[in-house]
C-alpha atoms as a PDB file:
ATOM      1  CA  UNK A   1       9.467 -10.263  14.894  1.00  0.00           C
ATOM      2  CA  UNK A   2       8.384  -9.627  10.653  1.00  0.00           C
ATOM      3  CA  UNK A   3       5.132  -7.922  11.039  1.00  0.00           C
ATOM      4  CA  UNK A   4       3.858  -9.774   7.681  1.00  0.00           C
ATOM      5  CA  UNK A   5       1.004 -10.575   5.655  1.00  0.00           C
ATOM      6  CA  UNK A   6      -0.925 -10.623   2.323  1.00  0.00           C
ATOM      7  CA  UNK A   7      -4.078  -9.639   0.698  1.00  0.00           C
ATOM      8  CA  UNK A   8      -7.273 -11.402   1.521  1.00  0.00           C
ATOM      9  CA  UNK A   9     -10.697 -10.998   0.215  1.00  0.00           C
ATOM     10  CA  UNK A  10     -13.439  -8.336   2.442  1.00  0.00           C
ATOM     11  CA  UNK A  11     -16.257 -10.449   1.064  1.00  0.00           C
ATOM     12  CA  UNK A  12     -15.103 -12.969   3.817  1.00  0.00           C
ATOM     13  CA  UNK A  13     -15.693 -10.445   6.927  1.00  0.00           C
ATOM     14  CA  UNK A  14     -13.340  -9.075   8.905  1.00  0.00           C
ATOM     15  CA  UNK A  15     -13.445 -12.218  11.528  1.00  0.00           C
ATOM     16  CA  UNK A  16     -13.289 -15.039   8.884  1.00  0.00           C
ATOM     17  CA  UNK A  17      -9.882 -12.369   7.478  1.00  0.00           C
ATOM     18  CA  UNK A  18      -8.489 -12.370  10.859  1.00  0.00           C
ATOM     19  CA  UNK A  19      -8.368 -16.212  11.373  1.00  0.00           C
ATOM     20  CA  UNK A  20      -7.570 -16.705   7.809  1.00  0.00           C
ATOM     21  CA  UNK A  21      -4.517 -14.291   7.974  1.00  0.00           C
ATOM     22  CA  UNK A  22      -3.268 -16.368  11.448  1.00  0.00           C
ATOM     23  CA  UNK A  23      -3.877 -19.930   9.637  1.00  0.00           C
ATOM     24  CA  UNK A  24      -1.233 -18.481   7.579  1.00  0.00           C
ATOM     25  CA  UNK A  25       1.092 -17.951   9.979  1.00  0.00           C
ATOM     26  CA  UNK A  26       0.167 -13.758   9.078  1.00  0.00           C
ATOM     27  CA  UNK A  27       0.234 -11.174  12.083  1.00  0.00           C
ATOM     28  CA  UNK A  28      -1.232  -8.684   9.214  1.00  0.00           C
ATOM     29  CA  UNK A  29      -3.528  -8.367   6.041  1.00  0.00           C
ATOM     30  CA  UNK A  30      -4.217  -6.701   3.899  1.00  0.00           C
ATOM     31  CA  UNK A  31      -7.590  -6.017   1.785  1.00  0.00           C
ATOM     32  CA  UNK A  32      -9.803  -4.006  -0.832  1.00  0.00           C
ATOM     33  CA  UNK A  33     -12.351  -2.073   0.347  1.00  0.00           C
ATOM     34  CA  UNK A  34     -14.798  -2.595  -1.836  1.00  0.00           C
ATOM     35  CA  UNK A  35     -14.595  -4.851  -5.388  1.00  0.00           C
ATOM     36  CA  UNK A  36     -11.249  -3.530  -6.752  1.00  0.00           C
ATOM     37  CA  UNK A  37     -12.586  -2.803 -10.215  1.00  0.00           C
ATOM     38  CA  UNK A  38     -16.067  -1.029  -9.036  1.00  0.00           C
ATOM     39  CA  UNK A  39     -17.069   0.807  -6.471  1.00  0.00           C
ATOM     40  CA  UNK A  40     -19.846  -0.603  -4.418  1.00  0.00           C
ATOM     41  CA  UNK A  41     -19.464  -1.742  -0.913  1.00  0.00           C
ATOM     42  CA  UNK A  42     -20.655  -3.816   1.304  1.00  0.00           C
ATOM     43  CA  UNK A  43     -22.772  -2.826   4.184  1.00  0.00           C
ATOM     44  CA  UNK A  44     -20.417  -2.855   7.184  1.00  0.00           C
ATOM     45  CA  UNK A  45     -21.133  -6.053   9.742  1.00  0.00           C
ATOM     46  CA  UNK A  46     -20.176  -3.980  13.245  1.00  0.00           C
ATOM     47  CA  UNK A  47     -20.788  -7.281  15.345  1.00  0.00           C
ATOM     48  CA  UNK A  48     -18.382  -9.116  13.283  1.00  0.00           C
ATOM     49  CA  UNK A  49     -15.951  -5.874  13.432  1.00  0.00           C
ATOM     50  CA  UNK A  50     -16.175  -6.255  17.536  1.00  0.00           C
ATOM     51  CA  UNK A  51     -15.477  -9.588  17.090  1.00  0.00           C
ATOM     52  CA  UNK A  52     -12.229  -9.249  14.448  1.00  0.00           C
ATOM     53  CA  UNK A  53     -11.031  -6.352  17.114  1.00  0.00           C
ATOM     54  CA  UNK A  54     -11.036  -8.938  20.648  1.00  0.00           C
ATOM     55  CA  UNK A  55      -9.653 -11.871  17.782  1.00  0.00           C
ATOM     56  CA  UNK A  56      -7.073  -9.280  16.551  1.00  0.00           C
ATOM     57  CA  UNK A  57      -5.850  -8.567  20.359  1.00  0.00           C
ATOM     58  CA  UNK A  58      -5.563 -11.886  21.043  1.00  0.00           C
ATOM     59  CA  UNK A  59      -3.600 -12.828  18.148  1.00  0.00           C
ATOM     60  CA  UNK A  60      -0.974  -9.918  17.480  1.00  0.00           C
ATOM     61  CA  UNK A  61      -2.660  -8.825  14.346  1.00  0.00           C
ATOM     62  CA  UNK A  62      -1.823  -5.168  13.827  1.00  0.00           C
ATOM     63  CA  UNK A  63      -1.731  -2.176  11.032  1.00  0.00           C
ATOM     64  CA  UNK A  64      -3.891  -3.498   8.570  1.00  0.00           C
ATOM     65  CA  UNK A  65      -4.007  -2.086   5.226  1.00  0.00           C
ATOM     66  CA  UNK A  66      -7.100  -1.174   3.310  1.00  0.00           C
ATOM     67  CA  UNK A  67      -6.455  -0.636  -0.303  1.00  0.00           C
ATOM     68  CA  UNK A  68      -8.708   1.694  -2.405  1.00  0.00           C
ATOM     69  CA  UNK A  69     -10.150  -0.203  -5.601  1.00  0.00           C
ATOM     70  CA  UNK A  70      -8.015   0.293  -8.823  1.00  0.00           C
ATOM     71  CA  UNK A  71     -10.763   2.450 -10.730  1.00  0.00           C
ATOM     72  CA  UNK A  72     -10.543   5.193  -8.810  1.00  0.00           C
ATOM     73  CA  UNK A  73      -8.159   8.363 -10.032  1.00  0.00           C
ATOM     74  CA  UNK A  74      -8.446  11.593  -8.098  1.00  0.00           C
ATOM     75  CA  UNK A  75      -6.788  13.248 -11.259  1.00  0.00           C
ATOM     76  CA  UNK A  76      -9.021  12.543 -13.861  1.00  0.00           C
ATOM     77  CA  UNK A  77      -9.881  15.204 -16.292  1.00  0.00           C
ATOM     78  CA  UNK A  78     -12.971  14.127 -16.165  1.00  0.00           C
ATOM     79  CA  UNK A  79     -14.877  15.925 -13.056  1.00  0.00           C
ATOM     80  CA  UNK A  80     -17.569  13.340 -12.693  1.00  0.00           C
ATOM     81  CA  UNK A  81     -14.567  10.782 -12.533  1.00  0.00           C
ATOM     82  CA  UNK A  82     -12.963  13.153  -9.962  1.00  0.00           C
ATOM     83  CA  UNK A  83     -16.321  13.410  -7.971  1.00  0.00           C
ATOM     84  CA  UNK A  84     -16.583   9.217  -7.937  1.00  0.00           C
ATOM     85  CA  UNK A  85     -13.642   9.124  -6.921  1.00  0.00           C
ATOM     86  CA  UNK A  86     -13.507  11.454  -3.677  1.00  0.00           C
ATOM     87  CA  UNK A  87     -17.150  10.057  -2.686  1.00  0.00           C
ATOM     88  CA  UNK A  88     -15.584   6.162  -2.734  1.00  0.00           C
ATOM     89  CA  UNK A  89     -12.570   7.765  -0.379  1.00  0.00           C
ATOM     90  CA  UNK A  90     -14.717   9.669   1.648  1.00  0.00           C
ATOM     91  CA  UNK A  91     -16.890   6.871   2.293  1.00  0.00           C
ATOM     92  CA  UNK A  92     -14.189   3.812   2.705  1.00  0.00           C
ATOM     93  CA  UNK A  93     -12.524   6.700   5.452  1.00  0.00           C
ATOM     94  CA  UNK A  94     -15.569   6.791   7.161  1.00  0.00           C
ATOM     95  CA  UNK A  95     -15.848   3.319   7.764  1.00  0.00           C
ATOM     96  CA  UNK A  96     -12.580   2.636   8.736  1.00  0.00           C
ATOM     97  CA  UNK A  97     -13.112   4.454  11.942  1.00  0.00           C
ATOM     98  CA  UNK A  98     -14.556   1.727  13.503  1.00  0.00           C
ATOM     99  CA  UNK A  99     -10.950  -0.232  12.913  1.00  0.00           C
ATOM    100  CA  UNK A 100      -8.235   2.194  14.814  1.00  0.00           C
ATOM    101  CA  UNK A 101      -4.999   1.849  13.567  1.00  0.00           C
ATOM    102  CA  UNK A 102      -5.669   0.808  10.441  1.00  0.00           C
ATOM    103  CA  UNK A 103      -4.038   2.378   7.468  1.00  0.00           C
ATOM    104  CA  UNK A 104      -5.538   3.176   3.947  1.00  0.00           C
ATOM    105  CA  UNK A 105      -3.843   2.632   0.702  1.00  0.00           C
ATOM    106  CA  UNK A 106      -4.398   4.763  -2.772  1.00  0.00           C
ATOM    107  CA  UNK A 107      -2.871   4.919  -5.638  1.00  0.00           C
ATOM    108  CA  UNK A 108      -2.560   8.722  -6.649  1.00  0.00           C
ATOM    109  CA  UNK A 109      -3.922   8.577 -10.366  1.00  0.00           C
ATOM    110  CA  UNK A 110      -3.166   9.001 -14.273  1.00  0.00           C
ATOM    111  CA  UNK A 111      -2.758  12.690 -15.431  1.00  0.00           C
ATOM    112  CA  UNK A 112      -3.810  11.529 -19.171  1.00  0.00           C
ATOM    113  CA  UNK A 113      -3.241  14.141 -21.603  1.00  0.00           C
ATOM    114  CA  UNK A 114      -2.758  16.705 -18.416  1.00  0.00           C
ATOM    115  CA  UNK A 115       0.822  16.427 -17.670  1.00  0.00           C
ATOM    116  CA  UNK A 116       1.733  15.325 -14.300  1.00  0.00           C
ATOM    117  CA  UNK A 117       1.988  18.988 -12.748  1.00  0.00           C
ATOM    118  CA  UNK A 118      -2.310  19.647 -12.837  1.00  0.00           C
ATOM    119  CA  UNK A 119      -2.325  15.551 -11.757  1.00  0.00           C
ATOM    120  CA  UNK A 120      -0.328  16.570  -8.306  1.00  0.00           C
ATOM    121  CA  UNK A 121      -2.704  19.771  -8.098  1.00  0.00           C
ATOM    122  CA  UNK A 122      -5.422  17.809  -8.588  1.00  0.00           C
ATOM    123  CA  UNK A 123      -4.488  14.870  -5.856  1.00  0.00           C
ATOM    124  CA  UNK A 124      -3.421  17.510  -3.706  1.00  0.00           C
ATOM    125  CA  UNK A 125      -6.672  18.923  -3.996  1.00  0.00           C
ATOM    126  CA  UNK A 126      -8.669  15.762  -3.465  1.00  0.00           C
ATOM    127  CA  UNK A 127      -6.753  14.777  -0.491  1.00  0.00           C
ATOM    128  CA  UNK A 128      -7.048  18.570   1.139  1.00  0.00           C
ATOM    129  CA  UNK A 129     -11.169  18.156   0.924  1.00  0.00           C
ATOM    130  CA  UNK A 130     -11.027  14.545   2.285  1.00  0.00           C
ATOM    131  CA  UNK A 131      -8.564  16.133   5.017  1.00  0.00           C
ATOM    132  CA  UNK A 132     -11.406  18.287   6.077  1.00  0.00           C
ATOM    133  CA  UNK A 133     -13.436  15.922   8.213  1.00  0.00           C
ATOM    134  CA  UNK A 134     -10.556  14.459  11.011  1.00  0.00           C
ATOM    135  CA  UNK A 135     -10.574  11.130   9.772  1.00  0.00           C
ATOM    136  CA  UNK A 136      -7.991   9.286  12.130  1.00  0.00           C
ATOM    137  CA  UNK A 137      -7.056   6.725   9.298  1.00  0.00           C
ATOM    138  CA  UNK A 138      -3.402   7.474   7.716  1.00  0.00           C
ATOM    139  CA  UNK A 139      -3.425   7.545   4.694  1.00  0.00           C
ATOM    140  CA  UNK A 140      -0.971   6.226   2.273  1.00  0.00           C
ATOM    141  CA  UNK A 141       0.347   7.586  -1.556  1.00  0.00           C
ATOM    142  CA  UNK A 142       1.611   4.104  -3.282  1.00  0.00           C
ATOM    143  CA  UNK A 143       4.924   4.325  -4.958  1.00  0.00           C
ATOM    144  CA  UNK A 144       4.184   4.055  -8.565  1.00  0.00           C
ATOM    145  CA  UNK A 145       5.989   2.600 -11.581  1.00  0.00           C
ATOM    146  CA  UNK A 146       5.706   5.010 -14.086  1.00  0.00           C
ATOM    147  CA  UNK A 147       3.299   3.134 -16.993  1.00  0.00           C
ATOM    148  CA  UNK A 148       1.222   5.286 -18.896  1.00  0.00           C
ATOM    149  CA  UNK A 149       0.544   9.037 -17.479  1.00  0.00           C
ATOM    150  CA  UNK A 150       0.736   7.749 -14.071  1.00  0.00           C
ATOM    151  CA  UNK A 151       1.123   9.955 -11.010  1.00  0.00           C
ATOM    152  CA  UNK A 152       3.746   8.814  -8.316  1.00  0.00           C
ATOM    153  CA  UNK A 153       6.609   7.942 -10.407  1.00  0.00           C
ATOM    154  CA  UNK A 154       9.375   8.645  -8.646  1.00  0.00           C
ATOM    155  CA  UNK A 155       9.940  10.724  -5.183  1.00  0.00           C
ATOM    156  CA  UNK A 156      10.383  13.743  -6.588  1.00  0.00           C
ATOM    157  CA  UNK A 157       5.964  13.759  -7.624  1.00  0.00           C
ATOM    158  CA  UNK A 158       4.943  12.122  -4.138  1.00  0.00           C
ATOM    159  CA  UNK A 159       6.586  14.927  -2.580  1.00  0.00           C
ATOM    160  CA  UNK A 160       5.253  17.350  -4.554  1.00  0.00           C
ATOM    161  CA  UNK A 161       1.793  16.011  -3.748  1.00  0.00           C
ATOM    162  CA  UNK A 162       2.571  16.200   0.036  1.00  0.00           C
ATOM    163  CA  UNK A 163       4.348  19.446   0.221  1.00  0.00           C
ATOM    164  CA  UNK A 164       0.782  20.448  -1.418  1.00  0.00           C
ATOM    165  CA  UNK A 165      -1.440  19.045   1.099  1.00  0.00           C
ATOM    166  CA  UNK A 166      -2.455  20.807   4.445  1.00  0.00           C
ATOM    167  CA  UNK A 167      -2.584  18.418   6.894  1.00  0.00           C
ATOM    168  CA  UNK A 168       0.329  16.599   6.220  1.00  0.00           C
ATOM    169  CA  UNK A 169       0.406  14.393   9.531  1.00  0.00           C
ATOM    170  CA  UNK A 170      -2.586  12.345   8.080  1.00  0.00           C
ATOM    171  CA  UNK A 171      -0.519  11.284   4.866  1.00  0.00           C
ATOM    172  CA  UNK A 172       2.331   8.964   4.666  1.00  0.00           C
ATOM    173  CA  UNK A 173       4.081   6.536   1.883  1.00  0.00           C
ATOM    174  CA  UNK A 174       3.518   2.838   0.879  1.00  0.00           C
ATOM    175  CA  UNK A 175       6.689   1.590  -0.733  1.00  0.00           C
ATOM    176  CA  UNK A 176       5.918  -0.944  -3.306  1.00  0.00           C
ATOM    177  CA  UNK A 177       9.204  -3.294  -4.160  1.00  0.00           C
ATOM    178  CA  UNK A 178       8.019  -4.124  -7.618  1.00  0.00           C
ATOM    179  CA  UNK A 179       6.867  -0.442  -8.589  1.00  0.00           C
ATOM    180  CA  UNK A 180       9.934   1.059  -7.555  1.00  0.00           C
ATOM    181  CA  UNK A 181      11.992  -1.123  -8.917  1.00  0.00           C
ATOM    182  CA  UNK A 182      10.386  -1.177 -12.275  1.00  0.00           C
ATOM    183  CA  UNK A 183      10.356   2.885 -12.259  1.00  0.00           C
ATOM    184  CA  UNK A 184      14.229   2.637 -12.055  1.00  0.00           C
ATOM    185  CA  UNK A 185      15.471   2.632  -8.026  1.00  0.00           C
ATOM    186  CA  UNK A 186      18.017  -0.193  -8.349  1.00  0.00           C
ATOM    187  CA  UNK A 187      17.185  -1.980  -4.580  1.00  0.00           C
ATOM    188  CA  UNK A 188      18.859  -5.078  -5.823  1.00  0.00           C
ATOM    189  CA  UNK A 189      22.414  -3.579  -6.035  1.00  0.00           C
ATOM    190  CA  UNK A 190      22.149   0.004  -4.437  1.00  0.00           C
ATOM    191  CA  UNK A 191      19.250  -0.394  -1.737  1.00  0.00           C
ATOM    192  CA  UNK A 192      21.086   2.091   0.806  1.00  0.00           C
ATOM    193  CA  UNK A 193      21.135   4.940  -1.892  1.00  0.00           C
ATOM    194  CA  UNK A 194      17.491   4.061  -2.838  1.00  0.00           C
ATOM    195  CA  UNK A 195      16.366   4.948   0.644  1.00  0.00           C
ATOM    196  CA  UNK A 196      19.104   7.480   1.253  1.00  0.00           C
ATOM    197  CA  UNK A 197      17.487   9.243  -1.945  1.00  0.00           C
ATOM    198  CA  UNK A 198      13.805   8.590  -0.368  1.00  0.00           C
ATOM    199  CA  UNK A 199      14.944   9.931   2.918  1.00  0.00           C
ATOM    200  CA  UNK A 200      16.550  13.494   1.260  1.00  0.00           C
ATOM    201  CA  UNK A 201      13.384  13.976  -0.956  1.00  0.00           C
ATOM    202  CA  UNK A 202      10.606  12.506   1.455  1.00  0.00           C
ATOM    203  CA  UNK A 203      11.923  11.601   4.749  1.00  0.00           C
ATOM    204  CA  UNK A 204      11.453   7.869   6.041  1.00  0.00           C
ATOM    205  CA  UNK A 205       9.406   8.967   8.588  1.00  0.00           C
ATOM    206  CA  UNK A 206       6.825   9.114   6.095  1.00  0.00           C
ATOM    207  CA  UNK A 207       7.150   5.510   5.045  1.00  0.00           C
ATOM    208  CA  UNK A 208       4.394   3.600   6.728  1.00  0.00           C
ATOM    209  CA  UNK A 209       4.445  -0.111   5.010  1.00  0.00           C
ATOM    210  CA  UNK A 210       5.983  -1.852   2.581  1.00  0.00           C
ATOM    211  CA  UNK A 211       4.290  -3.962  -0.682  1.00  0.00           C
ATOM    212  CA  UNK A 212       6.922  -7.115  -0.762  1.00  0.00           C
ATOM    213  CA  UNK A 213       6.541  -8.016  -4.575  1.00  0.00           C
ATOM    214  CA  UNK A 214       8.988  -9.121  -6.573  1.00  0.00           C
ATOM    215  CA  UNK A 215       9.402  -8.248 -10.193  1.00  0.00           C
ATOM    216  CA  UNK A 216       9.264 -10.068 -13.556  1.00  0.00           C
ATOM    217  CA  UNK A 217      10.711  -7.208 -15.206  1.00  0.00           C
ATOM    218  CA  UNK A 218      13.907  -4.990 -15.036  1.00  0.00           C
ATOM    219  CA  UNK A 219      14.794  -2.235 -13.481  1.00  0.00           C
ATOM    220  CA  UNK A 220      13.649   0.750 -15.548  1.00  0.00           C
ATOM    221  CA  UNK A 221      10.883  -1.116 -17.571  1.00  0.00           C
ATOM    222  CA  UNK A 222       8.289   1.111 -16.020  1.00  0.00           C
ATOM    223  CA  UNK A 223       6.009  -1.809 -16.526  1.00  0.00           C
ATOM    224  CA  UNK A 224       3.897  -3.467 -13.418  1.00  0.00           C
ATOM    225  CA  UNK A 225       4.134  -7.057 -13.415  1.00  0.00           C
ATOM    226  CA  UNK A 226       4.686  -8.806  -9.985  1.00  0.00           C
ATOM    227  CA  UNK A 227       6.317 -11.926  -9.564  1.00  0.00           C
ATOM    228  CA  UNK A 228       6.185 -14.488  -6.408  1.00  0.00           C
ATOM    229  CA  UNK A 229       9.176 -14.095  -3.936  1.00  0.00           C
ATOM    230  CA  UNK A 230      12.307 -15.015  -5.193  1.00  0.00           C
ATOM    231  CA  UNK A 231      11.287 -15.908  -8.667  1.00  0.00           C
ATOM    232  CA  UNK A 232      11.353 -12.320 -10.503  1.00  0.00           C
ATOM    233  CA  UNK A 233      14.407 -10.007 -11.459  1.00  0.00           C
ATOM    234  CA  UNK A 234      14.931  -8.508  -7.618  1.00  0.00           C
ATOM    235  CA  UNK A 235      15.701 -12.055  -6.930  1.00  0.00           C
ATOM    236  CA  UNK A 236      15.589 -13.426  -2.761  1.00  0.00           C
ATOM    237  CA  UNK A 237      18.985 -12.180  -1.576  1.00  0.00           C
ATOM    238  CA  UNK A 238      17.699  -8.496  -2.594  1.00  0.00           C
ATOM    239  CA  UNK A 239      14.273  -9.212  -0.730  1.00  0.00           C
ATOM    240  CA  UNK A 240      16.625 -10.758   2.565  1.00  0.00           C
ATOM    241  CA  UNK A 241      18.014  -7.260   2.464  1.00  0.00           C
ATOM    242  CA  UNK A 242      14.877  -5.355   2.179  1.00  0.00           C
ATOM    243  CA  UNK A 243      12.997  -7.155   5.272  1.00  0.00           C
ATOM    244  CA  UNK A 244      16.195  -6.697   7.317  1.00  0.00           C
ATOM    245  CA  UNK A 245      17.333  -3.153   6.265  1.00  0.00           C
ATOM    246  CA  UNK A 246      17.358  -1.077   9.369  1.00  0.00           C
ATOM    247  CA  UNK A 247      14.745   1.641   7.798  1.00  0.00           C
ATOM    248  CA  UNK A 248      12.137  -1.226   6.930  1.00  0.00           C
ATOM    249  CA  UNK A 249      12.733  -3.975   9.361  1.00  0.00           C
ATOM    250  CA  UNK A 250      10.085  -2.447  11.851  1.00  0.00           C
ATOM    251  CA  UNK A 251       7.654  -1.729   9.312  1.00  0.00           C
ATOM    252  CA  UNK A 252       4.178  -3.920   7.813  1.00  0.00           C
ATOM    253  CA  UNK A 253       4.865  -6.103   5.210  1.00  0.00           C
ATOM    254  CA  UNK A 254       2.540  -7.306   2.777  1.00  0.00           C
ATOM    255  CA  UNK A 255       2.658  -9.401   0.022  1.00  0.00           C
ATOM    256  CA  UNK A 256       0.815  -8.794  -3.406  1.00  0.00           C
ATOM    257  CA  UNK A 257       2.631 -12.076  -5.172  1.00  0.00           C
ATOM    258  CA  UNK A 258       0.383 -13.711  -8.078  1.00  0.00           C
ATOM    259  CA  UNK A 259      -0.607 -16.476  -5.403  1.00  0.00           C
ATOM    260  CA  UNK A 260      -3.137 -18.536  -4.014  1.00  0.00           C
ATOM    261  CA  UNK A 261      -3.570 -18.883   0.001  1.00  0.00           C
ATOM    262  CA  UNK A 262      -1.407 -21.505   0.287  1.00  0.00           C
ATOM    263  CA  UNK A 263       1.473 -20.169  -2.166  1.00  0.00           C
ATOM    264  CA  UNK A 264       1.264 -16.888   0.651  1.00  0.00           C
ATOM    265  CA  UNK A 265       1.163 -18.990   3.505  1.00  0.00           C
ATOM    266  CA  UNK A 266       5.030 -20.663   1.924  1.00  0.00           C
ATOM    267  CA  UNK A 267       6.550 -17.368   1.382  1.00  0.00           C
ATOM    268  CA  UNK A 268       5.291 -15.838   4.849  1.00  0.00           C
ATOM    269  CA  UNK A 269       7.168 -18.760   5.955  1.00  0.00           C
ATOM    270  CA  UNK A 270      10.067 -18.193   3.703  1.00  0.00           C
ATOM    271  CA  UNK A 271      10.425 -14.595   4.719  1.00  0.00           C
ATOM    272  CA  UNK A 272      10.230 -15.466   8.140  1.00  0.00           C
ATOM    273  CA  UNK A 273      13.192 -17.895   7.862  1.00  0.00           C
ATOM    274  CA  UNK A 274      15.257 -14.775   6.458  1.00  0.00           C
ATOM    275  CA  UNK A 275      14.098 -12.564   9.010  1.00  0.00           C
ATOM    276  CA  UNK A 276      17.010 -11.701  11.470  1.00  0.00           C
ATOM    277  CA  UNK A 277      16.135 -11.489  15.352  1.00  0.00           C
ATOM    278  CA  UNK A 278      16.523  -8.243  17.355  1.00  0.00           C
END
């Protein structure tokens, strides 16, 4: 069965997430930890957390994804950007032990004017201090799509930020359809080399979930701009492929499609459709 979902809002609790994500026809979710464009959180609820865990047994939920909020960047030149940045980590890590298995999305940062060899040293770095309290939260490096002076362009960077980082069991990779795409892996017509490729450089035992976007831009553009299912330039019989590809099949999906709840709960449905049986 398509382990499949899409992002709901925190501000709801984790209880009123859990029953939201199964009125959906979701066995996942995902969700920002704190408002994605600032950096205060919420205090945590632990009753209702008790009561998400039981609902979440009950219901099949499994591997949600926390996703760190958009400001942060771990290789700003700025220190004091730097600092905000590890203290926000530090803290959403710390409160996702009270939610085992649940896995924590980041993406790795803009360089600026630094080039992106001091922006893996300096993700590396951040990661490595975080690392130093055993945290039992995987964390995930987002595949990026190259706008700007962002970190995690292609493999070749994510690797470099691993091969970097100490405790390397703690981090794996979130594959995002869209990103990839746009930063010029063709997974419409050559989705076996894509992987292949991703294997050689990172190893797809390292790939821990997948972001199921579409794209409304081509391959190459390096821009960003996600499309619903179906209706962007990766198109549905690429996406039919992706969520049935031997390497990804068994992995979390989750959607990040301009939608409302209802446009989610029609492609969960959709996907589900596609989905081939064991």
């Amino acid at each position: 069965m398509i382990r499949i979902g899409c992002h709901l809002s925190c501000s709801k609790g984790f209880l009123n997430m859990g029953k939201e994500a199964v009125s959906i026809d979701a066995n996942t979710f995902q969700f920002f930890t704190r408002n994605p464009r600032g950096g205060k959180a919420k205090p945590l609820d632990l009753e209702d957390i008790e009561k998400y865990l039981v609902y979440a047994k009950e219901h099949g939920i499994t591997k949600i994804l926390a996703h760190a909020p958009y400001t942060l960047n771990p290789c700003a030149k700025e220190e004091g950007l730097r600092e905000f940045a590890y203290a926000t980590m530090q803290d959403d890590l710390r409160r996702l032990e009270h939610i085992p298995g649940a896995m924590y999305n980041f993406h790795p940062g803009s360089h600026v004017s630094q080039g992106a060899e001091e922006g893996i040293r300096l993700i590396a770095e951040h990661l490595n201090r975080l690392f130093e309290e055993d945290f039992q939260t995987t964390v995930l490096l987002e595949t990026m799509s190259g706008k700007g002076s962002e970190v995690g362009r292609n493999f070749e960077e994510l690797q470099a930020i691993i091969e970097r980082v100490e405790r390397k069991e703690k981090l794996g990779v979130c594959m995002d359809t869209c990103h990839v795409f746009d930063g010029g892996y063709d997974i419409v017509n050559k989705l076996d080399e894509v992987l292949h490729e991703f294997d050689e450089i990172i190893g797809l035992d390292r790939l821990k979930a997948v972001h199921l976007n579409d794209s409304m831009n081509g391959c190459g553009s390096h821009k960003d701009r996600h499309a619903k299912i179906g209706e962007g330039n990766i198109g549905l019989e690429a996406i039919e492929q992706i969520i049935n590809h031997s390497s990804l099949r068994k992995l979390p999906f989750y959607l990040e499609t301009p939608n409302e709840i209802e446009g989610y709960h029609k492609e969960i449905l959709l996907l589900r459709s596609l989905y081939k049986a064991d």
